[in-house]
PDB file of N, CA and C in Angstrom:
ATOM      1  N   UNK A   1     -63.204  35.752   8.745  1.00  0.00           N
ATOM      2  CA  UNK A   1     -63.765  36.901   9.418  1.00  0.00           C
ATOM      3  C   UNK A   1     -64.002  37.990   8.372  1.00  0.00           C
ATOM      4  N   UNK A   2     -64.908  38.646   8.254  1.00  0.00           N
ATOM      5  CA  UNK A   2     -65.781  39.488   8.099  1.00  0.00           C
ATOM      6  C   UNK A   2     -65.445  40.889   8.460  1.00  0.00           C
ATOM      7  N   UNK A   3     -64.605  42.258   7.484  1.00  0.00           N
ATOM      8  CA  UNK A   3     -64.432  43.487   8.171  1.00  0.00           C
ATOM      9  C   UNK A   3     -65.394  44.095   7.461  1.00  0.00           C
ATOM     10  N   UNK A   4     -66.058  45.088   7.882  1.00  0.00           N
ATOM     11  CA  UNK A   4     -66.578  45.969   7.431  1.00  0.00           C
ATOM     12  C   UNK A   4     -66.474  47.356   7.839  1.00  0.00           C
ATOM     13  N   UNK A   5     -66.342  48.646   6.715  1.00  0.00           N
ATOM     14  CA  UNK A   5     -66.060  50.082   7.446  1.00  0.00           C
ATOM     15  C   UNK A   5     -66.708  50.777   6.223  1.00  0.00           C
ATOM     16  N   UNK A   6     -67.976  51.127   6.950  1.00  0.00           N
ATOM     17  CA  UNK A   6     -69.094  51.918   6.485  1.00  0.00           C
ATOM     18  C   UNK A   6     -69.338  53.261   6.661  1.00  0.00           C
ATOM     19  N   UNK A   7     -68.713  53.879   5.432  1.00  0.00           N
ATOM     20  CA  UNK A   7     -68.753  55.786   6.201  1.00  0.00           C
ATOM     21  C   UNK A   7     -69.849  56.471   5.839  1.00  0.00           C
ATOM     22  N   UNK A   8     -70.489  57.677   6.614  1.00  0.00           N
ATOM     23  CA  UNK A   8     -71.711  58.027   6.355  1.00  0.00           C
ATOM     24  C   UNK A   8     -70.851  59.597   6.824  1.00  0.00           C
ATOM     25  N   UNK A   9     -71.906  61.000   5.938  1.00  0.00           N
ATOM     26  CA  UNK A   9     -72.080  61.434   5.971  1.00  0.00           C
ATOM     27  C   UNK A   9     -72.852  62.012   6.354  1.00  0.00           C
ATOM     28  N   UNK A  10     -73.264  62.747   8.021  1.00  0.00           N
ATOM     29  CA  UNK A  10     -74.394  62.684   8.069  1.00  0.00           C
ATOM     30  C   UNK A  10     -75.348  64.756   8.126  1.00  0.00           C
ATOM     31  N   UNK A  11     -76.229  64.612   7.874  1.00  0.00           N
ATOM     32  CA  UNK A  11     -77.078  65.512   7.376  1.00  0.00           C
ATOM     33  C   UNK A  11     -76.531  66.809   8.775  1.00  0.00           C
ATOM     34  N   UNK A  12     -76.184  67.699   9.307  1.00  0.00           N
ATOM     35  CA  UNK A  12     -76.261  68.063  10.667  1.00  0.00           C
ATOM     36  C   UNK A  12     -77.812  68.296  10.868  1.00  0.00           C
ATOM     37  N   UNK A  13     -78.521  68.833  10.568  1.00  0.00           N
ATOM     38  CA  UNK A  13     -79.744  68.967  10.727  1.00  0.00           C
ATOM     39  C   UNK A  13     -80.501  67.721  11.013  1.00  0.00           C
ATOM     40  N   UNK A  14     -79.875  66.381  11.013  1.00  0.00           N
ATOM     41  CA  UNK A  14     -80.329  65.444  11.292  1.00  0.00           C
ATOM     42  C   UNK A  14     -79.449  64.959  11.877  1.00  0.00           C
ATOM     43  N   UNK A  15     -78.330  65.344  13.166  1.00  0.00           N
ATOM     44  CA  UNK A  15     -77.443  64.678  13.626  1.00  0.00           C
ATOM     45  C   UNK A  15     -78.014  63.921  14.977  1.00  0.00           C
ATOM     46  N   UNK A  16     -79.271  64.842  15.865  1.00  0.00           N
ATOM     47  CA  UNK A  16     -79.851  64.079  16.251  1.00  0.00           C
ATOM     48  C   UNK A  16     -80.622  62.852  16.626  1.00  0.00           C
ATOM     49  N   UNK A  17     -81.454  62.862  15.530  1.00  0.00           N
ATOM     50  CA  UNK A  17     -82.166  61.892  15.287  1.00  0.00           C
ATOM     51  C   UNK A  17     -81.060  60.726  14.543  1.00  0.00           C
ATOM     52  N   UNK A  18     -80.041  60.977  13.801  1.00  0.00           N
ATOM     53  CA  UNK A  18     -79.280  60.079  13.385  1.00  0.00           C
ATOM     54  C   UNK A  18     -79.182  59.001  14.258  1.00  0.00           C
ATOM     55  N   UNK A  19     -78.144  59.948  15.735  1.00  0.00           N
ATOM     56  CA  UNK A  19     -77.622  59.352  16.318  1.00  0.00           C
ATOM     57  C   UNK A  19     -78.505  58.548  17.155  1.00  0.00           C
ATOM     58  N   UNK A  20     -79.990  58.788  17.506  1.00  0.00           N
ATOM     59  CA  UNK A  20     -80.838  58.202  18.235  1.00  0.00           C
ATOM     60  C   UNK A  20     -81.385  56.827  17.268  1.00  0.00           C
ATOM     61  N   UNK A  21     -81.367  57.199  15.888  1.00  0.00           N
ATOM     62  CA  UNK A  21     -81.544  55.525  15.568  1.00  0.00           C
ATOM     63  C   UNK A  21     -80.331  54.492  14.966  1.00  0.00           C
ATOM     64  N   UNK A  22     -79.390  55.483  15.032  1.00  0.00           N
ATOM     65  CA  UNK A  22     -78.421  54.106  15.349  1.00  0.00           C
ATOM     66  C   UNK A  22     -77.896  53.589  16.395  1.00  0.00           C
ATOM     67  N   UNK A  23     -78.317  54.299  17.560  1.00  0.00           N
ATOM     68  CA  UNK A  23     -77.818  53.867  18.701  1.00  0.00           C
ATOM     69  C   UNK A  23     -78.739  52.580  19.009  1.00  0.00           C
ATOM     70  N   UNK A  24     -80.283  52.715  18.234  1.00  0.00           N
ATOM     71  CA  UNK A  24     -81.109  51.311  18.443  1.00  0.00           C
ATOM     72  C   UNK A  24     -80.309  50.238  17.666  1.00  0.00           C
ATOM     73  N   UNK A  25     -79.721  50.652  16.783  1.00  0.00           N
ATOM     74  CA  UNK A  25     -79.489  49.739  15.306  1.00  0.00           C
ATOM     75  C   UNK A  25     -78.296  49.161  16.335  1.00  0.00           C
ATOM     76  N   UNK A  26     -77.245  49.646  16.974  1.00  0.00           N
ATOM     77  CA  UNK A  26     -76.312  49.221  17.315  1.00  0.00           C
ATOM     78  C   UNK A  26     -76.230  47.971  18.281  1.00  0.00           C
ATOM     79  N   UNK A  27     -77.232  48.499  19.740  1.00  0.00           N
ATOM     80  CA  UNK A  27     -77.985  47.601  20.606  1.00  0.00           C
ATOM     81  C   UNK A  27     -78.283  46.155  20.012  1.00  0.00           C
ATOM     82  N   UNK A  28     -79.629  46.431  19.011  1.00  0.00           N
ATOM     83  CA  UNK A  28     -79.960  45.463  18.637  1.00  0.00           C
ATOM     84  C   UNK A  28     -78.668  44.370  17.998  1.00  0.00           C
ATOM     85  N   UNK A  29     -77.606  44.867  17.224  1.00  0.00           N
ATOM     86  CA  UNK A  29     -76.612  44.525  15.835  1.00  0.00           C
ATOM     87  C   UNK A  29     -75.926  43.401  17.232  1.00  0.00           C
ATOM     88  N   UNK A  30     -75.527  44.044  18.864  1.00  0.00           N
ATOM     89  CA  UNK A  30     -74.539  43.761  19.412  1.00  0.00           C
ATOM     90  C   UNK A  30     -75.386  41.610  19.737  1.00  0.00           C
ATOM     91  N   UNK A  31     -76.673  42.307  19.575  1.00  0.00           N
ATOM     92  CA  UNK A  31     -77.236  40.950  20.291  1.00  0.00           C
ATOM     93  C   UNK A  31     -77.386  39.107  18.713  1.00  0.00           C
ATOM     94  N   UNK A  32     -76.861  39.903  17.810  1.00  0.00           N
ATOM     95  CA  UNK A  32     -76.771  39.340  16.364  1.00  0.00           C
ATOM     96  C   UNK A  32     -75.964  38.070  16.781  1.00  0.00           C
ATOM     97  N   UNK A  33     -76.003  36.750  16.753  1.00  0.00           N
ATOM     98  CA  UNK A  33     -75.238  35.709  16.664  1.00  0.00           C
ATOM     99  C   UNK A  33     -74.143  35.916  15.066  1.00  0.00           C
ATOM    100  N   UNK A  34     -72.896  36.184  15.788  1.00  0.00           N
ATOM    101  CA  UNK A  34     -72.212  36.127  14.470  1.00  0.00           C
ATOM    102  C   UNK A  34     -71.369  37.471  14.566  1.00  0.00           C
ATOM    103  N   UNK A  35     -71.959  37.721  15.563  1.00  0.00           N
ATOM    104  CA  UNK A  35     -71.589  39.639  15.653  1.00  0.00           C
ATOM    105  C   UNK A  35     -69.886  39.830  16.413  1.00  0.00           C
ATOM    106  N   UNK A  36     -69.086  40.004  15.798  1.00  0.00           N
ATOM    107  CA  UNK A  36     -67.893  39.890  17.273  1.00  0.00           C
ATOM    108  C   UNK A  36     -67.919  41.569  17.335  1.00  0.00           C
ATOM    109  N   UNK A  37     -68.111  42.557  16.144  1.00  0.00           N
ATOM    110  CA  UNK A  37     -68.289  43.886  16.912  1.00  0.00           C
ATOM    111  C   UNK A  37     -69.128  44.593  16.176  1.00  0.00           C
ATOM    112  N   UNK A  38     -69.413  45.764  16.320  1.00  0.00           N
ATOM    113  CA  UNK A  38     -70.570  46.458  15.619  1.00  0.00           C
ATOM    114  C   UNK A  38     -70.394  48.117  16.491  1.00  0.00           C
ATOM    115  N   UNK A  39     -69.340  48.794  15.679  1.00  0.00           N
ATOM    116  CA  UNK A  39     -69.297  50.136  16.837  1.00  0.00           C
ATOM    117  C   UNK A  39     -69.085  51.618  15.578  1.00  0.00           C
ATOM    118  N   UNK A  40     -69.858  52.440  16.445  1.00  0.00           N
ATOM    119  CA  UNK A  40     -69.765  53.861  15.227  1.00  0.00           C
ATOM    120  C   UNK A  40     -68.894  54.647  16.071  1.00  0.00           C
ATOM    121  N   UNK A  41     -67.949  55.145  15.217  1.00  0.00           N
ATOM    122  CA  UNK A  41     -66.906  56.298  15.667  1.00  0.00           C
ATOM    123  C   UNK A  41     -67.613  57.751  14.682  1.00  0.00           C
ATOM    124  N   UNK A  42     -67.087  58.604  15.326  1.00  0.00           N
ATOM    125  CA  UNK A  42     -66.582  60.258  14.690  1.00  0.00           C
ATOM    126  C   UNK A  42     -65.735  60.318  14.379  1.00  0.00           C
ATOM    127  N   UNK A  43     -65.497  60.425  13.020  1.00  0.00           N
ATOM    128  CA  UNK A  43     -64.426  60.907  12.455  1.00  0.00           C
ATOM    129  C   UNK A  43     -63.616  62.306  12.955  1.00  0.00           C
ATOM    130  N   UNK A  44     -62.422  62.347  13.570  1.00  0.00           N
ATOM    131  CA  UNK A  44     -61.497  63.897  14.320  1.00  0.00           C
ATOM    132  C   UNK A  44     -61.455  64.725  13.099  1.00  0.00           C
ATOM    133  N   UNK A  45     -62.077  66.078  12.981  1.00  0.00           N
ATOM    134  CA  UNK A  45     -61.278  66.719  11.779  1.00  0.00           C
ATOM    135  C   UNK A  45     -62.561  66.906  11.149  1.00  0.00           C
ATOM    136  N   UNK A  46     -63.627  66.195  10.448  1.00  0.00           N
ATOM    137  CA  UNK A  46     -64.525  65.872   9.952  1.00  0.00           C
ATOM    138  C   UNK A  46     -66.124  65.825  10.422  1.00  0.00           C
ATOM    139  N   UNK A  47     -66.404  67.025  10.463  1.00  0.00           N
ATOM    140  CA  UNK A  47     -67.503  67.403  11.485  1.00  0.00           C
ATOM    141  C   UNK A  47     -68.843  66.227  10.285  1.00  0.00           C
ATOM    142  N   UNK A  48     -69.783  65.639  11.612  1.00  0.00           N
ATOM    143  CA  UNK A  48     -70.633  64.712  10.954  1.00  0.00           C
ATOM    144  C   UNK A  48     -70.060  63.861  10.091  1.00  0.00           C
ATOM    145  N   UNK A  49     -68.799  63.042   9.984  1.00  0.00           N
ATOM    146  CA  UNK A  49     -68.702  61.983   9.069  1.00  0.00           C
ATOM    147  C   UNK A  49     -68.114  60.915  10.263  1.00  0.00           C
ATOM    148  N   UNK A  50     -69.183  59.554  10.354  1.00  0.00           N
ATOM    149  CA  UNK A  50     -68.962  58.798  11.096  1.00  0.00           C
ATOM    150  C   UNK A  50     -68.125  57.654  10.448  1.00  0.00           C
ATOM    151  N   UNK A  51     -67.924  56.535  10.982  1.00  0.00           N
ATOM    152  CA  UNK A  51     -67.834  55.380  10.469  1.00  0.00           C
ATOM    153  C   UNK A  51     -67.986  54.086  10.774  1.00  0.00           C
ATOM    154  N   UNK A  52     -68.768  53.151  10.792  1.00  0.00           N
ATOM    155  CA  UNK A  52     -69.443  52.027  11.518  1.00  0.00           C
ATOM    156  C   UNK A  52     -68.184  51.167  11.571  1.00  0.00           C
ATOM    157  N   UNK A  53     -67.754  50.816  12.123  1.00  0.00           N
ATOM    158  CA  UNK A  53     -66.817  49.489  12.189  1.00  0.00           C
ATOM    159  C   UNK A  53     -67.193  48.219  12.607  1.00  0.00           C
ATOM    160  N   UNK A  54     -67.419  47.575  11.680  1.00  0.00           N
ATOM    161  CA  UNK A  54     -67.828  46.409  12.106  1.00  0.00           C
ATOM    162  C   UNK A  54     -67.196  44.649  11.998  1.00  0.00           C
ATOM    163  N   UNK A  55     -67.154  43.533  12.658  1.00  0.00           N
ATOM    164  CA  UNK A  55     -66.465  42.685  12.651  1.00  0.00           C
ATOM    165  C   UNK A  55     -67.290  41.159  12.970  1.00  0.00           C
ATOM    166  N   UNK A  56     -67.853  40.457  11.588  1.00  0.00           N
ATOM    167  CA  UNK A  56     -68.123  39.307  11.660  1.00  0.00           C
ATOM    168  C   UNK A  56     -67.707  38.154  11.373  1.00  0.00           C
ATOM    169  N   UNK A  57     -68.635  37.213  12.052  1.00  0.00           N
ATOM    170  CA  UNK A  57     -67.727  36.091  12.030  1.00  0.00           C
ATOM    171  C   UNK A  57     -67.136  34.902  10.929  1.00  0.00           C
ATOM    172  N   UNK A  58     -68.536  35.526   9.600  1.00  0.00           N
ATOM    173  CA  UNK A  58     -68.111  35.069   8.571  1.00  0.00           C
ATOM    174  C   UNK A  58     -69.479  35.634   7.461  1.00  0.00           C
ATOM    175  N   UNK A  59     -69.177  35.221   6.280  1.00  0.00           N
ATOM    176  CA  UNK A  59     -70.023  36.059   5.438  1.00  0.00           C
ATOM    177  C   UNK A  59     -71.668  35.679   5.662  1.00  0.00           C
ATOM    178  N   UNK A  60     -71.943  34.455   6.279  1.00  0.00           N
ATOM    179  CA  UNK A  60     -73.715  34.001   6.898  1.00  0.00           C
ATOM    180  C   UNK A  60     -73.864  34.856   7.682  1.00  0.00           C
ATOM    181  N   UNK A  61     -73.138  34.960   8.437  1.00  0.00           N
ATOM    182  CA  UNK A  61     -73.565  36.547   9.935  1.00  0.00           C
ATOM    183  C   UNK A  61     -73.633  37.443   9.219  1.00  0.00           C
ATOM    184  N   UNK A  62     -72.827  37.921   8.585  1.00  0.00           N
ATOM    185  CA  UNK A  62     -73.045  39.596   7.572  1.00  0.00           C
ATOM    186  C   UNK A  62     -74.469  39.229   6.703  1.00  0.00           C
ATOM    187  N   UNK A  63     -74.543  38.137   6.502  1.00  0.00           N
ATOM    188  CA  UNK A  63     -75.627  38.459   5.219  1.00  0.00           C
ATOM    189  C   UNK A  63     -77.123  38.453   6.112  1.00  0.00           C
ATOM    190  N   UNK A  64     -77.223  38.006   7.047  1.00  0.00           N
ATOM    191  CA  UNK A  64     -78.229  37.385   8.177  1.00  0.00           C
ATOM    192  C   UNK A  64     -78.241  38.804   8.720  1.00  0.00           C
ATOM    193  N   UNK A  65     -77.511  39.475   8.919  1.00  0.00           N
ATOM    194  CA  UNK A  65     -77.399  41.086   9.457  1.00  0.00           C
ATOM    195  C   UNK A  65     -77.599  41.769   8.607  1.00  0.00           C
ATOM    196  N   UNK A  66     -77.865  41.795   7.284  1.00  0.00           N
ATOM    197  CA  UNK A  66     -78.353  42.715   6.237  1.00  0.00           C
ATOM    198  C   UNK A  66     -79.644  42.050   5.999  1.00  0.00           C
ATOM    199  N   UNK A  67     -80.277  41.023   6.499  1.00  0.00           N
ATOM    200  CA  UNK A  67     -81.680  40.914   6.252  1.00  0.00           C
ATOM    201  C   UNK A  67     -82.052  41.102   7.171  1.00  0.00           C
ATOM    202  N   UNK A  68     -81.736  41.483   8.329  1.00  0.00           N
ATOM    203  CA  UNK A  68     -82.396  41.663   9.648  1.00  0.00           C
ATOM    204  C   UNK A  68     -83.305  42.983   9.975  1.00  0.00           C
ATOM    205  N   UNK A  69     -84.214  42.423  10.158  1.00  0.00           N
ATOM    206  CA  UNK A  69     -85.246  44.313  10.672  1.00  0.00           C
ATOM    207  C   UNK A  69     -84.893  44.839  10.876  1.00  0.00           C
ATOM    208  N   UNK A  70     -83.999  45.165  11.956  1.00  0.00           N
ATOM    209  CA  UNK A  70     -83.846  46.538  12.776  1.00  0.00           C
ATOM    210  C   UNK A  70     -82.706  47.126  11.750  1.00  0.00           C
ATOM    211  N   UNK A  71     -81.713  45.861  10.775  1.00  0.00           N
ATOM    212  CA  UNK A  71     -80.815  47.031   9.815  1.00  0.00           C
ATOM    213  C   UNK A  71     -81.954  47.440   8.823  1.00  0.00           C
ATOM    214  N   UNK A  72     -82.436  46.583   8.085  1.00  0.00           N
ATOM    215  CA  UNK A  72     -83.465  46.935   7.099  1.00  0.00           C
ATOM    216  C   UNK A  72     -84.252  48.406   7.199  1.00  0.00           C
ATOM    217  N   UNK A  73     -84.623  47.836   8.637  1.00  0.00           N
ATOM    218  CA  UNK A  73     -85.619  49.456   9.070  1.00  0.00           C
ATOM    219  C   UNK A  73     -84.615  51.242   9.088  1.00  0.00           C
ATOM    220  N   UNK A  74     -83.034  50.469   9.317  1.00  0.00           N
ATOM    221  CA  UNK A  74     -82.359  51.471   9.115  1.00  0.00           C
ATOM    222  C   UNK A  74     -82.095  51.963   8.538  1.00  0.00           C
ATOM    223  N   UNK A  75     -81.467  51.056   7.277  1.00  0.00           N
ATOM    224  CA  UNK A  75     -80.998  51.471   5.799  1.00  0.00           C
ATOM    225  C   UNK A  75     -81.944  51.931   4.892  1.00  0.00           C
ATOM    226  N   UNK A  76     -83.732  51.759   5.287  1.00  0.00           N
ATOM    227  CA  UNK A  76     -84.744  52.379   4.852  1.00  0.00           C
ATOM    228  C   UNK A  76     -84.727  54.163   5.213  1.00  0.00           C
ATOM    229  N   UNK A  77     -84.459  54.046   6.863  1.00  0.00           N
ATOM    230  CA  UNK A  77     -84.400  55.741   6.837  1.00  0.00           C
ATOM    231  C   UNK A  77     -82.634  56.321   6.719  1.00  0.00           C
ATOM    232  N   UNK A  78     -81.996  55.824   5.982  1.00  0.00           N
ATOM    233  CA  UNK A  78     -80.556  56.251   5.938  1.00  0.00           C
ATOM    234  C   UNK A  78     -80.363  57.661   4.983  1.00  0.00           C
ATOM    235  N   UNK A  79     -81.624  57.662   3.711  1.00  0.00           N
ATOM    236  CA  UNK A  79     -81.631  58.590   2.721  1.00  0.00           C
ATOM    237  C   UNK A  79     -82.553  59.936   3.504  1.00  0.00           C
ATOM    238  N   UNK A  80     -82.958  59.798   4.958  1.00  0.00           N
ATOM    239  CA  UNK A  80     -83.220  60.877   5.413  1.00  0.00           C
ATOM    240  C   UNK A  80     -82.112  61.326   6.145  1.00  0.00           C
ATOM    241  N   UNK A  81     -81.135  60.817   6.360  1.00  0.00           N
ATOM    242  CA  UNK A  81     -79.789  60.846   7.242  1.00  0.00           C
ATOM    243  C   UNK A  81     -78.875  61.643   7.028  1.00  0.00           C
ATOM    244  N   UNK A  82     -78.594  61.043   5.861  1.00  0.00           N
ATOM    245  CA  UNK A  82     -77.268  60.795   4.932  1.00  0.00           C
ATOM    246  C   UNK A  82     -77.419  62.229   3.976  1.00  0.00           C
ATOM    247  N   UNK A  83     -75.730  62.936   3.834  1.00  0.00           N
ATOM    248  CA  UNK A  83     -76.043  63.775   2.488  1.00  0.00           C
ATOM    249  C   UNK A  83     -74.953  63.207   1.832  1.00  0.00           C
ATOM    250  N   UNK A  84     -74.653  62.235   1.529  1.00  0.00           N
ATOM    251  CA  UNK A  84     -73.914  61.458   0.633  1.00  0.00           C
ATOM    252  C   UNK A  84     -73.957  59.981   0.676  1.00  0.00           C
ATOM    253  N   UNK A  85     -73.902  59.322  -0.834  1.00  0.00           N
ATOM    254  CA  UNK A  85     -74.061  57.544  -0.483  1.00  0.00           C
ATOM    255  C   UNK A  85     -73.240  57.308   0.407  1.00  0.00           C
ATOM    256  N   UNK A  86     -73.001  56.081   1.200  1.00  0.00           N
ATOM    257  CA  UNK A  86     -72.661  55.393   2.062  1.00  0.00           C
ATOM    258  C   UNK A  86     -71.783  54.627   1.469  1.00  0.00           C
ATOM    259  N   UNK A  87     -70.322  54.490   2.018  1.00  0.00           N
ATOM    260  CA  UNK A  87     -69.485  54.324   1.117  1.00  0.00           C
ATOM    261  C   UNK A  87     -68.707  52.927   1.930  1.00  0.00           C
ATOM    262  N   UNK A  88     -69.064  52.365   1.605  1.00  0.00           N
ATOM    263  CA  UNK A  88     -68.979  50.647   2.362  1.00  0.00           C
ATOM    264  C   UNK A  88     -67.813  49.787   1.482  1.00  0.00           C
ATOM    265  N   UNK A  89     -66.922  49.537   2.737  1.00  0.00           N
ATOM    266  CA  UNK A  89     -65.879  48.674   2.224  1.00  0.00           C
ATOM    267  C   UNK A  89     -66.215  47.506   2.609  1.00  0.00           C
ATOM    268  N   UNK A  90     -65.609  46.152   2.215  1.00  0.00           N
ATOM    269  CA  UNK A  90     -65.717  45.128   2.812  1.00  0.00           C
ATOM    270  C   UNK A  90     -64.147  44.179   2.575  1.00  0.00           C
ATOM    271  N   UNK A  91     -63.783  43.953   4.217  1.00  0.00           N
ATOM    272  CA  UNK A  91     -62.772  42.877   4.031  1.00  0.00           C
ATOM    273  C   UNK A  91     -62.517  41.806   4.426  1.00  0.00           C
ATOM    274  N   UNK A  92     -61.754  40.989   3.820  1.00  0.00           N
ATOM    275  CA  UNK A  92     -61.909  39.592   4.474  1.00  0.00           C
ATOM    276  C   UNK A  92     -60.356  39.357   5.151  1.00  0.00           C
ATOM    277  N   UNK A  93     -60.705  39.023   6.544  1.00  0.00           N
ATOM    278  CA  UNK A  93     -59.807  39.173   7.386  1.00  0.00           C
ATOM    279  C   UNK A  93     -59.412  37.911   8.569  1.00  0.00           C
ATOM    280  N   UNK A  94     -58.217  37.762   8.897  1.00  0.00           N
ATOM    281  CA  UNK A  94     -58.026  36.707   9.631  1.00  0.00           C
ATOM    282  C   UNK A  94     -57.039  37.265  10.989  1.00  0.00           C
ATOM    283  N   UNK A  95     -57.394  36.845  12.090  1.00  0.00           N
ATOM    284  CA  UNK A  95     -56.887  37.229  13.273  1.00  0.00           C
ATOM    285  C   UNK A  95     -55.030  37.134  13.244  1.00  0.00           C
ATOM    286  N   UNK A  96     -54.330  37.539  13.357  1.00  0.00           N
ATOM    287  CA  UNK A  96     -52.986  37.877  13.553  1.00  0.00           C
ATOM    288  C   UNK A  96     -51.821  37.278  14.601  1.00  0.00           C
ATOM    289  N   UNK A  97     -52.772  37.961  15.987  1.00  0.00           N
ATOM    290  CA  UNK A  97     -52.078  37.360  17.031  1.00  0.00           C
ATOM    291  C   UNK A  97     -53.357  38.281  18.262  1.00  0.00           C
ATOM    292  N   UNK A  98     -53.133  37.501  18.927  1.00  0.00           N
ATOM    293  CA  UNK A  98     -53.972  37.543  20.550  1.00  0.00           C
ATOM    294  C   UNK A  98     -53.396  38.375  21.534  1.00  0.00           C
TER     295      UNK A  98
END
């Protein structure tokens, strides 16, 4: 399994429109074969710094989700978004207990 926790900084002057195209990006991400989650939080404390949390099923789903349009089309308008790079962890993770 596949963690990912992607923090963004986002522009306030563009908190709007942010949130209106990742809420497409998200929709689309949930319908991804491979996808077990795909969800953006607000950071408490930290006005405009989100963080995508995301959870696949192995590194073909993540990579199949970074060639996919609707992220592509995202990560194209992210530098109108964003006032800092995007600071992306990645972990490799195995379920615990149920």
């Amino acid at each position: 399994m596949i963690i990912i926790h992607a923090g963004m900084q986002v522009n306030p002057e563009r908190r709007v429109q942010f949130l209106a195209e990742v809420k497409e990006l998200v929709a689309a991400t949930h319908k991804e074969e491979g996808n077990l989650s795909y969800e953006l939080y607000e950071q408490a404390g930290q006005e405009n710094a989100f963080m995508m949390i995301e959870t696949w099923r192995d590194g073909e789903a993540y990579a199949a989700h970074n060639a996919s349009s609707h992220f592509t089309a995202f990560a194209g308008k992210a530098a109108e978004f964003l006032t800092a790079p995007l600071d992306v962890k990645v972990f490799n993770g195995e379920l615990v207990s149920k």
